[in-house]
C-alpha atoms as a PDB file:
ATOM      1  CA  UNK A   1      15.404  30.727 -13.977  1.00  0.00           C
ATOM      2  CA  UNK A   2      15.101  30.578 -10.289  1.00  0.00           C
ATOM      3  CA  UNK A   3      14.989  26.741  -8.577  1.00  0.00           C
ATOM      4  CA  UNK A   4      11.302  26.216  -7.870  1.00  0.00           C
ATOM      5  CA  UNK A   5      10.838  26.297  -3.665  1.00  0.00           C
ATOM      6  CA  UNK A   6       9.348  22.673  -2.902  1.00  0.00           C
ATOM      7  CA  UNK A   7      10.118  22.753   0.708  1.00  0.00           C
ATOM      8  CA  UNK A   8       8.077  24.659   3.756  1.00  0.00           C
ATOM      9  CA  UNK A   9       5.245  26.253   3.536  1.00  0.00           C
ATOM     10  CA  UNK A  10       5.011  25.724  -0.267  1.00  0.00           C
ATOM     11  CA  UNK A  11       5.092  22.044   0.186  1.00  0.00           C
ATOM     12  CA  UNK A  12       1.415  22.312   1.432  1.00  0.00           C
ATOM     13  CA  UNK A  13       0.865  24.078  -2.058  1.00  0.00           C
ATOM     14  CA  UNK A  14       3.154  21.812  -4.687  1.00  0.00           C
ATOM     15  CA  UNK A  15       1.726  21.468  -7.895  1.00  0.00           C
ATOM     16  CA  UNK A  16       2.406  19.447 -11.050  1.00  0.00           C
ATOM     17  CA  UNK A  17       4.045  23.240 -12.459  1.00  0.00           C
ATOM     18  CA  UNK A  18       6.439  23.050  -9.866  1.00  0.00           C
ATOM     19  CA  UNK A  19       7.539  19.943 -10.174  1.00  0.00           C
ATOM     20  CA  UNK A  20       7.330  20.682 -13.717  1.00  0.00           C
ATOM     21  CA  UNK A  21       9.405  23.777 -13.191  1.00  0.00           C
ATOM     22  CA  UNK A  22      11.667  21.754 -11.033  1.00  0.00           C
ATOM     23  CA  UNK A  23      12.621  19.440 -14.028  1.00  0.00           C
ATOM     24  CA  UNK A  24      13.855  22.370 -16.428  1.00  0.00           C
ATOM     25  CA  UNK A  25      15.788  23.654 -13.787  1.00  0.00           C
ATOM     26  CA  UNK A  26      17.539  20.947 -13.203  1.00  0.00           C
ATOM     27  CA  UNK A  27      18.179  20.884 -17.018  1.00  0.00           C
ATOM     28  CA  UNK A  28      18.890  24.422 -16.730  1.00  0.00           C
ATOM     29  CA  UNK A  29      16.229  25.500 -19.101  1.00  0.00           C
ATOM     30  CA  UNK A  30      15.593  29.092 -19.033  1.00  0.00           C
ATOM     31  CA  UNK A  31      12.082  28.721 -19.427  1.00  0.00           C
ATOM     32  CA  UNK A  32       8.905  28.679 -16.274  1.00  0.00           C
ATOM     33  CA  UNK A  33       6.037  26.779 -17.268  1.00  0.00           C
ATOM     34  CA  UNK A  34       3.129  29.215 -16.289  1.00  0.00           C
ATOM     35  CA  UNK A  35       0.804  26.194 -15.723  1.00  0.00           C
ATOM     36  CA  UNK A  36       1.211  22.300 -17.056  1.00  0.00           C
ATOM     37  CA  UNK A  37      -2.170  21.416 -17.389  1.00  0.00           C
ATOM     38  CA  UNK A  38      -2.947  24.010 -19.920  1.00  0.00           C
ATOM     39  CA  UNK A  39       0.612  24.864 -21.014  1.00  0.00           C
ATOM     40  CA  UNK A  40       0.645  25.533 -25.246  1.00  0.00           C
ATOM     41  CA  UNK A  41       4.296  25.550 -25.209  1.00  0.00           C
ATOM     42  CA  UNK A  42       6.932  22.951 -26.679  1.00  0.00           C
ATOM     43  CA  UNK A  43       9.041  22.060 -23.123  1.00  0.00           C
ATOM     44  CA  UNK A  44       4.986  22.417 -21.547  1.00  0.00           C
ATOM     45  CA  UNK A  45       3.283  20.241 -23.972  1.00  0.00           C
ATOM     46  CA  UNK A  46       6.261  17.520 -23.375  1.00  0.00           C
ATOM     47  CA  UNK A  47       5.906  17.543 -19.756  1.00  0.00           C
ATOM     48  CA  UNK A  48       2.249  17.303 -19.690  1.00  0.00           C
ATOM     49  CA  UNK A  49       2.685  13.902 -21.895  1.00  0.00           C
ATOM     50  CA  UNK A  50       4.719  12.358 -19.548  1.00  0.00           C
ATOM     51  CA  UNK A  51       3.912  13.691 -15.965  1.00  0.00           C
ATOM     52  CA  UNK A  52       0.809  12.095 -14.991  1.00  0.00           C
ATOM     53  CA  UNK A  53       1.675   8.698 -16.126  1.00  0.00           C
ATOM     54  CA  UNK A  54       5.462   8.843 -14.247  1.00  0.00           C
ATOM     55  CA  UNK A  55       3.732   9.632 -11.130  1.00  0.00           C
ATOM     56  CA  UNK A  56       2.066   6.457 -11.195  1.00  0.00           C
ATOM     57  CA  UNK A  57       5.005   4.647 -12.505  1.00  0.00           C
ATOM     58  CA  UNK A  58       7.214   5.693  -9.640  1.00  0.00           C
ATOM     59  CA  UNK A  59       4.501   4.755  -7.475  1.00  0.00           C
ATOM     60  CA  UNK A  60       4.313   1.176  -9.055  1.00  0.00           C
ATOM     61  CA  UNK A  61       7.964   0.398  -7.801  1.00  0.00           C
ATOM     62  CA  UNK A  62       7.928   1.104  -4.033  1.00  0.00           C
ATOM     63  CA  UNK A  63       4.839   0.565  -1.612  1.00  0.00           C
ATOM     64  CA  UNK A  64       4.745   3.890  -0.420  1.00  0.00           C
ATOM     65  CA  UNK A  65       3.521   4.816   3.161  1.00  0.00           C
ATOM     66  CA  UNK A  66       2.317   8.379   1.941  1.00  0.00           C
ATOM     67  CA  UNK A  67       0.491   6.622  -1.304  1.00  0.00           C
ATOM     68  CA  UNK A  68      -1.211   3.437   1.121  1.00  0.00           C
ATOM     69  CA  UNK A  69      -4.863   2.956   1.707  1.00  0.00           C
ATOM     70  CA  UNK A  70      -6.842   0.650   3.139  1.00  0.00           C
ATOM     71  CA  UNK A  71     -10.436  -0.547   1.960  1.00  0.00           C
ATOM     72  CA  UNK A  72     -13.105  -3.541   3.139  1.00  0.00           C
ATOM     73  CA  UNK A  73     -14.469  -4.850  -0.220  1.00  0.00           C
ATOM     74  CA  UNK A  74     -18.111  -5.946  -0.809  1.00  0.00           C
ATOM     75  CA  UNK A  75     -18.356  -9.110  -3.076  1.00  0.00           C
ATOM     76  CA  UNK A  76     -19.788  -8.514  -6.684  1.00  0.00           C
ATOM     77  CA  UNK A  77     -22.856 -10.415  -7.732  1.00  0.00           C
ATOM     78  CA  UNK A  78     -21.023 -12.059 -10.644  1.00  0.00           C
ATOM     79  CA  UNK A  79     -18.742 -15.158 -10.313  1.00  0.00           C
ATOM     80  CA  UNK A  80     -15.620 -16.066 -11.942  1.00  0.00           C
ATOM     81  CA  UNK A  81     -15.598 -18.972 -14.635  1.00  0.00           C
ATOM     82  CA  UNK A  82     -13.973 -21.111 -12.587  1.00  0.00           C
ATOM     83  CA  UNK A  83     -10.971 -21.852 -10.154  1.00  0.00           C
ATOM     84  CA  UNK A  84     -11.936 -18.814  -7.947  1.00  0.00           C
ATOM     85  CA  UNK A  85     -15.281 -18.762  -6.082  1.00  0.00           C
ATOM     86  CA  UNK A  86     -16.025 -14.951  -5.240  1.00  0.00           C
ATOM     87  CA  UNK A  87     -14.360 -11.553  -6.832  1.00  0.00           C
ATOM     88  CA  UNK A  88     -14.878  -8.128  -5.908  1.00  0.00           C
ATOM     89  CA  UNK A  89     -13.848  -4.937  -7.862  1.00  0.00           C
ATOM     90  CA  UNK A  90     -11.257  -2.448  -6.862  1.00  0.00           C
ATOM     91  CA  UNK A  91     -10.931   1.059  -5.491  1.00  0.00           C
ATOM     92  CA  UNK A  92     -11.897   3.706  -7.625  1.00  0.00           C
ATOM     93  CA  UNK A  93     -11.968   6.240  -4.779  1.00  0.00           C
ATOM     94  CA  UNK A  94      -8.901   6.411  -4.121  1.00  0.00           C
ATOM     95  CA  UNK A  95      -8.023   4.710  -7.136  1.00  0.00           C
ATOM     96  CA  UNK A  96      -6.000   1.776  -6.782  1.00  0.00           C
ATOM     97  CA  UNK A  97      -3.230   1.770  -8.445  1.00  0.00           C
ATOM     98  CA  UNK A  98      -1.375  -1.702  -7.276  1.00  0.00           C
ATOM     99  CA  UNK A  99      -2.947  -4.220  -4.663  1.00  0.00           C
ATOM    100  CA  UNK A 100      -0.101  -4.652  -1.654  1.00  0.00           C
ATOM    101  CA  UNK A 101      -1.515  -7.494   0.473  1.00  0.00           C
ATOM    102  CA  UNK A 102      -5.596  -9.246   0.751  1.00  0.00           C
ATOM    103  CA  UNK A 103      -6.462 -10.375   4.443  1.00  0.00           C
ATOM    104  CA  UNK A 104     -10.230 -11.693   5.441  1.00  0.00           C
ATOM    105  CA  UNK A 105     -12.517 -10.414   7.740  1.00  0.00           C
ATOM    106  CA  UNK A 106     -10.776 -11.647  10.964  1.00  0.00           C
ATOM    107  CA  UNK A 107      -7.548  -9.756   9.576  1.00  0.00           C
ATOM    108  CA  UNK A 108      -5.557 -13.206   8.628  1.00  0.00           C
ATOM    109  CA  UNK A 109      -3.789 -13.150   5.458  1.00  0.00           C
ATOM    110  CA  UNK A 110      -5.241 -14.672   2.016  1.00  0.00           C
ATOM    111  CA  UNK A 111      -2.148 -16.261   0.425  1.00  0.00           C
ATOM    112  CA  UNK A 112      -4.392 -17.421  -2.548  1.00  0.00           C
ATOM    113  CA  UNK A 113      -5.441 -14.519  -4.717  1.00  0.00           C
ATOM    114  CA  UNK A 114      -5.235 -12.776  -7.966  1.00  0.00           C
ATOM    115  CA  UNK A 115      -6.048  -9.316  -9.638  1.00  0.00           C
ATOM    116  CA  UNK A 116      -8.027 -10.011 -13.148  1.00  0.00           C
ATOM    117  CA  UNK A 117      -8.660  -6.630 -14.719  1.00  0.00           C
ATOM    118  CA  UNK A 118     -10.438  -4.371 -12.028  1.00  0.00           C
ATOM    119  CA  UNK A 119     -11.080  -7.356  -9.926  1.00  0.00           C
ATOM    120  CA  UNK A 120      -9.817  -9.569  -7.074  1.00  0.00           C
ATOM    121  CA  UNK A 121     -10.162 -13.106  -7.372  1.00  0.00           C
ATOM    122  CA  UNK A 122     -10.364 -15.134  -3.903  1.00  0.00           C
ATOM    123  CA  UNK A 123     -12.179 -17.989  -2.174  1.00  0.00           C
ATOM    124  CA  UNK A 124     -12.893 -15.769   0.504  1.00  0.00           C
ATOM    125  CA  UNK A 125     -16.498 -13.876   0.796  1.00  0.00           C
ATOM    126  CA  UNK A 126     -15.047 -10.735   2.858  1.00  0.00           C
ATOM    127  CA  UNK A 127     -11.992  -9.272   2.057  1.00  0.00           C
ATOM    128  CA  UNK A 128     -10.106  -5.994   3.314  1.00  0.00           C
ATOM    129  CA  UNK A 129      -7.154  -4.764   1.538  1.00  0.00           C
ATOM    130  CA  UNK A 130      -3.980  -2.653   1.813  1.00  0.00           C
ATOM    131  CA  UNK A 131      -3.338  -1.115  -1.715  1.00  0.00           C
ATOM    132  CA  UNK A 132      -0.870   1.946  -3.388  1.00  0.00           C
ATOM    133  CA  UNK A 133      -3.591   4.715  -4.397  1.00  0.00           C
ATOM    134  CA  UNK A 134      -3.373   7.060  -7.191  1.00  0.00           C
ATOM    135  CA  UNK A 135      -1.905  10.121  -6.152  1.00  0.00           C
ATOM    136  CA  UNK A 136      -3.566  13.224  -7.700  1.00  0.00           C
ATOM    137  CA  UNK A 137      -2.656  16.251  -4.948  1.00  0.00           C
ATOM    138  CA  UNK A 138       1.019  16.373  -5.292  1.00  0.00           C
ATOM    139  CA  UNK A 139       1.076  17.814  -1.519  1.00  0.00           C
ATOM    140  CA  UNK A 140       0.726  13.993  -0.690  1.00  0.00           C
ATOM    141  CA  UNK A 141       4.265  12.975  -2.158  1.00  0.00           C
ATOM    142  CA  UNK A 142       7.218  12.702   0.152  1.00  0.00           C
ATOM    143  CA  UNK A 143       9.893  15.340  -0.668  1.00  0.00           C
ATOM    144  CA  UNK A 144      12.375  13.040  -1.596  1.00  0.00           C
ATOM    145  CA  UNK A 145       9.477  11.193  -3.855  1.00  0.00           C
ATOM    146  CA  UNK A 146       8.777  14.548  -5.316  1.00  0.00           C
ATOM    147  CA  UNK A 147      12.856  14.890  -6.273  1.00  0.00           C
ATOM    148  CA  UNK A 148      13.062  11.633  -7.481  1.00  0.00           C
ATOM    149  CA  UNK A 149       9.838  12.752  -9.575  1.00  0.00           C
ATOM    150  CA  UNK A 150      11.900  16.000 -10.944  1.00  0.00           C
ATOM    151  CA  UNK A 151      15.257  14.300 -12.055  1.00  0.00           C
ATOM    152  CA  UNK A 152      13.729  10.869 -13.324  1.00  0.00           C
ATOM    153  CA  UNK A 153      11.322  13.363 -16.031  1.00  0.00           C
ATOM    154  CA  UNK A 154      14.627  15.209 -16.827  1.00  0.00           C
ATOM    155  CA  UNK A 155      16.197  11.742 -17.670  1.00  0.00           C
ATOM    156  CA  UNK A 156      13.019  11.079 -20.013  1.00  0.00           C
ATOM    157  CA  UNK A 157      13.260  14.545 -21.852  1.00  0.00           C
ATOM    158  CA  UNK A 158      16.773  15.635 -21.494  1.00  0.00           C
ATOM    159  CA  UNK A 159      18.107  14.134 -25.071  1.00  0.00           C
ATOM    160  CA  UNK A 160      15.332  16.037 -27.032  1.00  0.00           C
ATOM    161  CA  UNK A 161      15.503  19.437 -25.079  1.00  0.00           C
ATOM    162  CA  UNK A 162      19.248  19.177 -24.746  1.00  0.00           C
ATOM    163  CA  UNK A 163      20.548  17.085 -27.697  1.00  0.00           C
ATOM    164  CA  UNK A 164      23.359  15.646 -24.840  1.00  0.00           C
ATOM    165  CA  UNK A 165      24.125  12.369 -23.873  1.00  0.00           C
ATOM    166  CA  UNK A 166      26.095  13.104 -20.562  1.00  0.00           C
ATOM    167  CA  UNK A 167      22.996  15.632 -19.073  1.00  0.00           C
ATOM    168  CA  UNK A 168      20.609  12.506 -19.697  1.00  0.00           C
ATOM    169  CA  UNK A 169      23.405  10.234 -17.934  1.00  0.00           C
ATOM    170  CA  UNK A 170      23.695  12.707 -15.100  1.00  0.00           C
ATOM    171  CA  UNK A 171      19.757  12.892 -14.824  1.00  0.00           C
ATOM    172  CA  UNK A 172      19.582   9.540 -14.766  1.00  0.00           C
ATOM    173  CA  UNK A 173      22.382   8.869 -12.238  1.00  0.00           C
ATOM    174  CA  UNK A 174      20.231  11.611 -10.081  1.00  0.00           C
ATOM    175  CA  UNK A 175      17.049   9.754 -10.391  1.00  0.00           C
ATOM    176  CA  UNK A 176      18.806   6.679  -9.037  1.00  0.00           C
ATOM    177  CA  UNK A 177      20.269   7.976  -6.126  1.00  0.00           C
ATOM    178  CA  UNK A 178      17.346  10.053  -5.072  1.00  0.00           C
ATOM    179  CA  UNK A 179      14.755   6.676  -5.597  1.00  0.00           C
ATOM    180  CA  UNK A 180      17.463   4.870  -3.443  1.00  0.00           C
ATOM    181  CA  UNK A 181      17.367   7.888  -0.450  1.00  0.00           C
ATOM    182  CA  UNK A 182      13.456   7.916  -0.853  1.00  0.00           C
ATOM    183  CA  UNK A 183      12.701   4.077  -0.798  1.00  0.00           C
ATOM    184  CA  UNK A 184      15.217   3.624   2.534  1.00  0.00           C
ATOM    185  CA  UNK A 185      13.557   6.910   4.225  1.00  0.00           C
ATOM    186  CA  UNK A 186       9.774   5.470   3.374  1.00  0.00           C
ATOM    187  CA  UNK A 187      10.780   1.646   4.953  1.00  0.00           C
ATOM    188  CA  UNK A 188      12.005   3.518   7.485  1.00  0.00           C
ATOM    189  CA  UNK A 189       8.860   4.961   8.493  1.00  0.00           C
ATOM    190  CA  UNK A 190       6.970   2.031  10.869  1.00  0.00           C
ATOM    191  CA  UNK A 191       7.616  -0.506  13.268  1.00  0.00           C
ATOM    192  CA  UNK A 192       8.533  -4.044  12.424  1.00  0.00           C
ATOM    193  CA  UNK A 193       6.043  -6.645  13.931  1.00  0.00           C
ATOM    194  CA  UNK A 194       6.188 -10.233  13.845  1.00  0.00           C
ATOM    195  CA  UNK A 195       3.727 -12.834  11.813  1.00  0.00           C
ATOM    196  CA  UNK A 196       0.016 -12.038  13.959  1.00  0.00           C
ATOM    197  CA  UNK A 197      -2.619 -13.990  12.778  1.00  0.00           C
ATOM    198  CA  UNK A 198      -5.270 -11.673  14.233  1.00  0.00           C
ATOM    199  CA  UNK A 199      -3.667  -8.449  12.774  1.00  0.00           C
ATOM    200  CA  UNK A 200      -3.500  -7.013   9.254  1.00  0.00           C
ATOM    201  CA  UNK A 201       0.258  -7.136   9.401  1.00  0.00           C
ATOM    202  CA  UNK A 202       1.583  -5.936   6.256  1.00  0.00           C
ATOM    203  CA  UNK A 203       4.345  -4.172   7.255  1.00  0.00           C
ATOM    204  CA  UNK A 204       5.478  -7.827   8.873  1.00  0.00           C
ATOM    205  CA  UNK A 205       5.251  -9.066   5.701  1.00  0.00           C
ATOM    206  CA  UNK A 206       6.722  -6.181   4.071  1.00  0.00           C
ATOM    207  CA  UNK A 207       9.686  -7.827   2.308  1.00  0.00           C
ATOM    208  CA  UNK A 208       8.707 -11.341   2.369  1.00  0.00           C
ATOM    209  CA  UNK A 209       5.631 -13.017   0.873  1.00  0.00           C
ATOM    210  CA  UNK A 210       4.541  -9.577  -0.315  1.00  0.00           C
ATOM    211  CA  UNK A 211       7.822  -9.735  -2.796  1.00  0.00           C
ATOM    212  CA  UNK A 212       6.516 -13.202  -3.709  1.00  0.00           C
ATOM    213  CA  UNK A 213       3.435 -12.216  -5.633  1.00  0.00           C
ATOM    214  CA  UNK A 214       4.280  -8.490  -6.264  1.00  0.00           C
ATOM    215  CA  UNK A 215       4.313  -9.002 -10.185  1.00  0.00           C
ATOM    216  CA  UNK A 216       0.812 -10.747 -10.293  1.00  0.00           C
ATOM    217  CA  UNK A 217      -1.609  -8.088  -8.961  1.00  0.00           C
ATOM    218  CA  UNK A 218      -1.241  -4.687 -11.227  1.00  0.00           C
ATOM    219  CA  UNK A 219      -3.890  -3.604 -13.175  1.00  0.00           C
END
């Protein structure tokens, strides 16, 4: 089987099948997956289970410039219970996948929030956010994203398409390195600021107080 061509002109074109395709090759599986959405056969039928829901894993674990959007909320009609006074439900379009930093309508941070379910809890009436979006149109994905993509699925279903040990190890040892490469080229990718009370200054903040409350805000 011939390596699947993700760079170029076919990066404008990549498609879960090639990315697909890019997996077995790396497991050098003699097999092309004709297309993963409707693909009836064994190695297809795996890679459909798990593709869609690694994307958004991977995208969980870095805040990814080429997966960031930005939104202004409107406040719902219903109130919390208690201990927060307004909330106001997420991005569906683009889906939100993970809420990266809440500032008010004058662009100053809110330290005091929480995501509950599809909803942001604040004390603030207007709220703007920065947020990781579901990425559906694999064109979007940074070419190192996309390899880290390839080998970390090969790590998932190299034991039952290989039956070996050492090609899920090397997989594996390939997904690391290439999330490492991909995570220092997307940081790379802006210009540091300092603390600006009048900006939405999340890339300030990137790997400070952002770090602090990563864990609390995933739905």
């Amino acid at each position: 089987m011939s390596p699947p061509q993700l760079q170029g002109e076919k990066m404008a074109n990549t498609t879960a099948t090639e990315i697909a395709n890019k997996t077995l090759f790396l497991l050098k599986v003699d097999e092309e997956i004709a297309d993963l959405p409707t693909s009836t056969t064994t190695n297809g039928k795996l890679l459909k289970m798990l593709f869609y829901d690694s994307v958004d894993t991977l995208l969980e674990i870095h805040p990814w410039n080429f997966a960031a959007a930005r939104a202004e909320l409107a406040v719902s009609p219903t109130t919390p219970e208690y201990e927060y006074t307004y909330q106001f439900q997420l991005p569906t379009n683009p889906y939100c996948l993970k809420v990266l930093e809440v500032v008010d309508s004058s662009g100053n941070e809110v330290s005091d929030w929480v995501v509950e379910g599809r909803y942001i809890l604040c004390n603030v009436d207007e709220i703007k956010i920065r947020y990781t979006k579901k990425v559906t149109v694999y064109s979007e994905l940074s070419s190192l994203f996309r390899e880290t993509l390839a080998y970390y699925l090969a790590s998932q279903i190299a034991e039952p398409l290989t039956r070996s040990t050492e090609i899920e190890e090397r997989m594996l040892k390939g997904y690391e390195y290439f999330m490492k490469k991909a995570r220092r080229s997307d940081s790379q990718q802006g210009t540091y600021e300092g603390p600006d009370a009048n900006k939405f200054t999340w890339y300030s903040r990137r790997y400070g107080s952002y770090n602090n409350r990563a864990d609390k805000n995933y739905r």
